[in-house]
C-alpha atoms as a PDB file:
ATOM      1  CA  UNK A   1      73.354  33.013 -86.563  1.00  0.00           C
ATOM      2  CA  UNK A   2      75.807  30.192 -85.430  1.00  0.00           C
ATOM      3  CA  UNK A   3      74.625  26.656 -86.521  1.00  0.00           C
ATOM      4  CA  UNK A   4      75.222  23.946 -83.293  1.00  0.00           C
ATOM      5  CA  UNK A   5      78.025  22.043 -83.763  1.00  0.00           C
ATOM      6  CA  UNK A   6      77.094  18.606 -84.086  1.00  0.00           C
ATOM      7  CA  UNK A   7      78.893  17.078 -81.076  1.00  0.00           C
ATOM      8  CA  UNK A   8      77.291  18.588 -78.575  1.00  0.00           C
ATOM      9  CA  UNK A   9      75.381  17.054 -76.023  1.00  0.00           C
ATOM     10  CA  UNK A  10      71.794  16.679 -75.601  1.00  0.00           C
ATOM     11  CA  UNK A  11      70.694  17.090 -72.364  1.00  0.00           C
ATOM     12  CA  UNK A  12      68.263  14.233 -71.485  1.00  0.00           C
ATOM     13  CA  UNK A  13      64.368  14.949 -70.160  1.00  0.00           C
ATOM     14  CA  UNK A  14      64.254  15.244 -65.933  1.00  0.00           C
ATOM     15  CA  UNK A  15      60.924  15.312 -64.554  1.00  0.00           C
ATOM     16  CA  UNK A  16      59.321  14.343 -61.189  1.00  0.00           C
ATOM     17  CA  UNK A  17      56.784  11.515 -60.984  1.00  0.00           C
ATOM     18  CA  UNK A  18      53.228  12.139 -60.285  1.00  0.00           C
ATOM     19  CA  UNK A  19      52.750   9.044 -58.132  1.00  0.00           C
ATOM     20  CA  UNK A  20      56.163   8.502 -56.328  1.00  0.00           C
ATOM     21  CA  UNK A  21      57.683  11.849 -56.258  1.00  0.00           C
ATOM     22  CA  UNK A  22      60.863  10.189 -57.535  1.00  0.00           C
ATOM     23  CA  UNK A  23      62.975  12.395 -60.581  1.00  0.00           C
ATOM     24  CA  UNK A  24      63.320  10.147 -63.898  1.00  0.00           C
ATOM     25  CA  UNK A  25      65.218  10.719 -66.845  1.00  0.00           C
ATOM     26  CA  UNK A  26      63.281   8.978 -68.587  1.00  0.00           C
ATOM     27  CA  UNK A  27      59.436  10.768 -67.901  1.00  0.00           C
ATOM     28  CA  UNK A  28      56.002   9.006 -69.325  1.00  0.00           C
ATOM     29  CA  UNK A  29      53.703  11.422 -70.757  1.00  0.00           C
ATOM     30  CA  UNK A  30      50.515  10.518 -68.762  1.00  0.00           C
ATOM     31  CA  UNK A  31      48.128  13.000 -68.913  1.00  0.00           C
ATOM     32  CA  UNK A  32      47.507  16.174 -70.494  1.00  0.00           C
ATOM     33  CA  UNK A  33      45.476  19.155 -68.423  1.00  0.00           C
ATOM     34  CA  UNK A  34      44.071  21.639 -70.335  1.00  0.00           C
ATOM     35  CA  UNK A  35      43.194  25.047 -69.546  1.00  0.00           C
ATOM     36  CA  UNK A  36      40.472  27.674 -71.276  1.00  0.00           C
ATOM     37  CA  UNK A  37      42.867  30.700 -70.437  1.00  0.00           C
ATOM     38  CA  UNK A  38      46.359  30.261 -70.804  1.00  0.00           C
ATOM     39  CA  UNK A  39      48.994  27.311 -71.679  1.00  0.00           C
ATOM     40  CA  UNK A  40      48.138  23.597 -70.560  1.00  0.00           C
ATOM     41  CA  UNK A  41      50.967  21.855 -69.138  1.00  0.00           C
ATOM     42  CA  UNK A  42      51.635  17.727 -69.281  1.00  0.00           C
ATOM     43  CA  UNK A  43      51.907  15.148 -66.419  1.00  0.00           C
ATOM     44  CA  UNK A  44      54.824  12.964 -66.220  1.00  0.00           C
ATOM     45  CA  UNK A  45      55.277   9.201 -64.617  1.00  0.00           C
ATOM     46  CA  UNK A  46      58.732   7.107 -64.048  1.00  0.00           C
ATOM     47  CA  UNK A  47      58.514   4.060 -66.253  1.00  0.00           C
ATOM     48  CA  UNK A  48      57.790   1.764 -62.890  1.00  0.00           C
ATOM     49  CA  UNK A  49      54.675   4.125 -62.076  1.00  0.00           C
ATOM     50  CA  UNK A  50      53.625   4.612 -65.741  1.00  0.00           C
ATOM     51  CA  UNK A  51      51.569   1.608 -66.072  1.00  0.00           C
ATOM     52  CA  UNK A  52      49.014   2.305 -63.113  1.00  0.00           C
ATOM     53  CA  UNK A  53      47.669   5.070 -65.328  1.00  0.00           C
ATOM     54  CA  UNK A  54      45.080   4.871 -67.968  1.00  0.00           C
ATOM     55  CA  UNK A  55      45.657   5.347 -71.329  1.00  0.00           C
ATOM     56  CA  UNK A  56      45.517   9.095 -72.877  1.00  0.00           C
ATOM     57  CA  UNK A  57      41.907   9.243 -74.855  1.00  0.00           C
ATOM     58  CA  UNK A  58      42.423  11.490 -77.789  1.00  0.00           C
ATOM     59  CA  UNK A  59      41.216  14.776 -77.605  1.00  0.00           C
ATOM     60  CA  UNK A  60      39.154  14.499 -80.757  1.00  0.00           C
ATOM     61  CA  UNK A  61      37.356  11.559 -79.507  1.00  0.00           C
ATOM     62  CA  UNK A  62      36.066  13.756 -76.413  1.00  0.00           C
ATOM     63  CA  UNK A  63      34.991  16.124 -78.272  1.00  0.00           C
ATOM     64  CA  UNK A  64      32.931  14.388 -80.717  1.00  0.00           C
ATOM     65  CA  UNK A  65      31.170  12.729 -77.338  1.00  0.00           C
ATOM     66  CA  UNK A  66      30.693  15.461 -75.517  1.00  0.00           C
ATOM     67  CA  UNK A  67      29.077  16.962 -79.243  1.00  0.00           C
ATOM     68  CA  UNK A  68      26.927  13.735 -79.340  1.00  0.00           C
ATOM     69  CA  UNK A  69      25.174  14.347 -75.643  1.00  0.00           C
ATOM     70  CA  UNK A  70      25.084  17.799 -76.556  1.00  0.00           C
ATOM     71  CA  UNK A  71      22.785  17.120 -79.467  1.00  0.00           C
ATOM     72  CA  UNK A  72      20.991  13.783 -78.129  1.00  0.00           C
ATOM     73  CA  UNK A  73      19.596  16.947 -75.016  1.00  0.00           C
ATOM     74  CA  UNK A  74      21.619  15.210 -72.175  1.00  0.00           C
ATOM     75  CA  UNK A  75      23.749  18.233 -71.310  1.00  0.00           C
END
């Protein structure tokens, strides 16, 4: 197997913006959407639409919520 030669170029991230449509090099991960069959995919933001989003809650911390209603007989 050939190793990569250590001068080559690294091609930089190019995604379109959720809010503005606009391509960025430079994407913000903001938001994850995850699926029960099949692979999830990730929504990107330029850094001048980034900050109207809301933080990403952590996955674990849903859970353990939506396990808390479960057993307090709201769901």
């Amino acid at each position: 197997m050939s190793e990569p030669t250590p001068n080559a170029p690294t091609r930089k991230p190019v995604r379109m913006c959720v809010r503005c449509d606009q391509l960025t090099d430079a994407p913000v991960l903001v938001s994850e959407v995850h699926q029960n069959s099949g692979p999830g995919w990730n929504v990107y933001a330029c850094t001048e639409c980034a900050p109207s989003f809301p933080p990403l809650p952590d996955v674990l911390d849903l859970v353990q919520d939506g396990h808390r209603r479960h057993m307090d007989g709201a769901e």
